[in-house]
Protein backbone atom coordinates (compact mmCIF):
# COMPACT_ATOMS: atom_id res chain seq x y z
CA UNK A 1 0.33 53.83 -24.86
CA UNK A 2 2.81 51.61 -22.59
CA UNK A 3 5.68 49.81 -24.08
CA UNK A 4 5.88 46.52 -21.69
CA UNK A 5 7.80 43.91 -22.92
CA UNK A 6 6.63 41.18 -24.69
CA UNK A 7 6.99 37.52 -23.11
CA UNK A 8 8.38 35.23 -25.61
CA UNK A 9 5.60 32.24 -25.00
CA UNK A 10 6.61 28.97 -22.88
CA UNK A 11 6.64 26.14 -24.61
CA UNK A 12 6.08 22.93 -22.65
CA UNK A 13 8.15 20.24 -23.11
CA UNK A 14 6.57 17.46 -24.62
CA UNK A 15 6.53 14.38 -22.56
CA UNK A 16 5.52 10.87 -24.07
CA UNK A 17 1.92 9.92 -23.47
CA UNK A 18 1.24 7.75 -19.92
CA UNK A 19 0.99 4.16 -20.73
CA UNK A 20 -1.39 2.55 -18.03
CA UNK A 21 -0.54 0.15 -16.00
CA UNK A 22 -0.51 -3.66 -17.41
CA UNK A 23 -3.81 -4.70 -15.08
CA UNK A 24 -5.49 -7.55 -16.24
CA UNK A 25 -9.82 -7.30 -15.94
CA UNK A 26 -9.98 -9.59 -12.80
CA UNK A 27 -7.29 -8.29 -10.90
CA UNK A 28 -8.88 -5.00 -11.68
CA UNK A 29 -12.19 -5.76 -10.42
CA UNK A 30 -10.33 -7.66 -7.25
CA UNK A 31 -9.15 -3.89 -6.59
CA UNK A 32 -12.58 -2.19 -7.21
CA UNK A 33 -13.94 -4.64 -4.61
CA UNK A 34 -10.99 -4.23 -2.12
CA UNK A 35 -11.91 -0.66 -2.19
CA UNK A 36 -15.27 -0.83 -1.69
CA UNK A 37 -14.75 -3.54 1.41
CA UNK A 38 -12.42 -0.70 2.74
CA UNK A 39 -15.10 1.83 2.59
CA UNK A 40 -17.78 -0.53 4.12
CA UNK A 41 -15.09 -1.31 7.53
CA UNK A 42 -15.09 2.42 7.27
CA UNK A 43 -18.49 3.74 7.21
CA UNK A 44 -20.66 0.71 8.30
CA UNK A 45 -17.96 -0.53 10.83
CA UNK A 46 -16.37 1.93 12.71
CA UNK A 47 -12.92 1.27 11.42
CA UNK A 48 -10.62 4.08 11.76
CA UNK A 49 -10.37 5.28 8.33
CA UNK A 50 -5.94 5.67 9.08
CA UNK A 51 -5.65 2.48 9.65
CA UNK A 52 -7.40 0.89 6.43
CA UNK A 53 -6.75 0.65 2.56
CA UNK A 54 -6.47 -1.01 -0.13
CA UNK A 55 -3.89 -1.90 -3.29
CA UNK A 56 -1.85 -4.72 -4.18
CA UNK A 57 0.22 -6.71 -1.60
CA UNK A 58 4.18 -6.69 -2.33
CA UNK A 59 4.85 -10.10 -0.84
CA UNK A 60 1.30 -12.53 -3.00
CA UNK A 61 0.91 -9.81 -6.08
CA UNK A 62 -2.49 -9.89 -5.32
CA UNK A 63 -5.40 -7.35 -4.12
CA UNK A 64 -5.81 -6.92 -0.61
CA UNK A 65 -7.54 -5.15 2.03
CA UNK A 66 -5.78 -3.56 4.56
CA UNK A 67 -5.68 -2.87 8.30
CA UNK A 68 -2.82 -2.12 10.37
CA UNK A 69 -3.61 -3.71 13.88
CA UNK A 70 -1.44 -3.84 17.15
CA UNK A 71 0.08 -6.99 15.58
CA UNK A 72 1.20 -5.37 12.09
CA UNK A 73 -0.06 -5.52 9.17
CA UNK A 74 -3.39 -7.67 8.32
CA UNK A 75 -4.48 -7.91 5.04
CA UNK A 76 -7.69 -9.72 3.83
CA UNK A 77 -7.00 -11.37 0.37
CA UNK A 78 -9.16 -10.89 -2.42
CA UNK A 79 -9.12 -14.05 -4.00
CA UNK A 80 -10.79 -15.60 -7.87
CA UNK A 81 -14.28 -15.82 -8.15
CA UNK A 82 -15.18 -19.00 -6.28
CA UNK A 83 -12.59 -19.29 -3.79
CA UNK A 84 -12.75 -18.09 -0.45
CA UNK A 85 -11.27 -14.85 1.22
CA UNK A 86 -8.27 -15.57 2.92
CA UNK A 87 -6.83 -13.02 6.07
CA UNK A 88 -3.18 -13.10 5.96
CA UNK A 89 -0.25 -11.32 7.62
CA UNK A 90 2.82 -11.07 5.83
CA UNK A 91 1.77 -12.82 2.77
CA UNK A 92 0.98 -16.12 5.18
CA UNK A 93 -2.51 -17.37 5.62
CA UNK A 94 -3.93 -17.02 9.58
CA UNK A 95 -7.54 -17.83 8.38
CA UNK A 96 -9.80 -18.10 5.85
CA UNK A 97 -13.94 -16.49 6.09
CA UNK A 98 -16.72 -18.23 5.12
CA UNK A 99 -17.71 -15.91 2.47
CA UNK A 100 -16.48 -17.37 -1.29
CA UNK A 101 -16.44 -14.54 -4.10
CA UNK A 102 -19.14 -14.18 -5.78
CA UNK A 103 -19.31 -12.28 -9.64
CA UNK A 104 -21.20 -9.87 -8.22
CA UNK A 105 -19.87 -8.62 -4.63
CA UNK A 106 -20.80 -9.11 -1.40
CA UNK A 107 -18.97 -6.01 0.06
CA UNK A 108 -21.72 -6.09 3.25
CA UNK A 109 -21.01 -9.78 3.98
CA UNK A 110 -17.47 -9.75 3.48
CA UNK A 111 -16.54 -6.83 5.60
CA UNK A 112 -19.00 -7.82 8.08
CA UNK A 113 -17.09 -11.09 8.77
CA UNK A 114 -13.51 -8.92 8.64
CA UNK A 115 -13.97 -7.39 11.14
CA UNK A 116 -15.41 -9.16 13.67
CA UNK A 117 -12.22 -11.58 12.90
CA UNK A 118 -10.31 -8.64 13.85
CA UNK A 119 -12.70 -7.80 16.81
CA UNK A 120 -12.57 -11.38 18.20
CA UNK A 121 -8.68 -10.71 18.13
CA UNK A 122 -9.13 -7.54 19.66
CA UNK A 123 -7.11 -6.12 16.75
CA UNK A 124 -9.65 -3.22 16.37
């Protein structure tokens, strides 16, 4: 029989619990459906997938969609239900789409008028 020594056991610190983020319902569906527009300019689009995302913009607080163009930053605003998606750069409006949010989404529609804003501008 071998006599190896035993290890005394590790004992993990204990670390207080993660608290989760204070994220209110709407702005947290406003980032479900930023991600999903993301996806859409990916897959159904052709958009580089480097030069999109999503999260919340650092100048409006708000959930945008992201593209990073020859001309910076553009970011496509997800607004409240029943207003209308505004593009911005910088936190300042350029435009606003046709498209007004909807309960349900209209990822197709939405993303479909993105980009071809972005195409007319020859930003993608």
């Amino acid at each position: 029989m071998s006599t190896q020594p035993v290890k005394p056991e590790t004992v993990a610190p204990e670390w207080p619990a993660a608290k989760p983020a204070d994220i209110d319902a709407a702005t947290a569906s406003a980032i479900i459906e930023a991600r999903a527009i993301s996806e859409e300019l990916t897959k159904e689009h052709g958009v580089p997938a480097v030069i999109v995302g999503h999260g919340i913009d650092p100048v409006t607080n708000g959930p945008v969609v992201r593209v990073d163009t020859a001309e910076g930053l553009i970011a496509l605003a997800i607004p409240a239900v029943g207003e209308p998606y505004v593009i911005q750069r910088g936190g300042q409006r350029l435009l606003r789409l046709q498209a007004v949010r909807r309960p349900r989404a209209q990822v197709a529609t939405v993303a479909r008028q993105f980009v071809g804003v972005l195409q007319a501008r020859n930003l993608v």
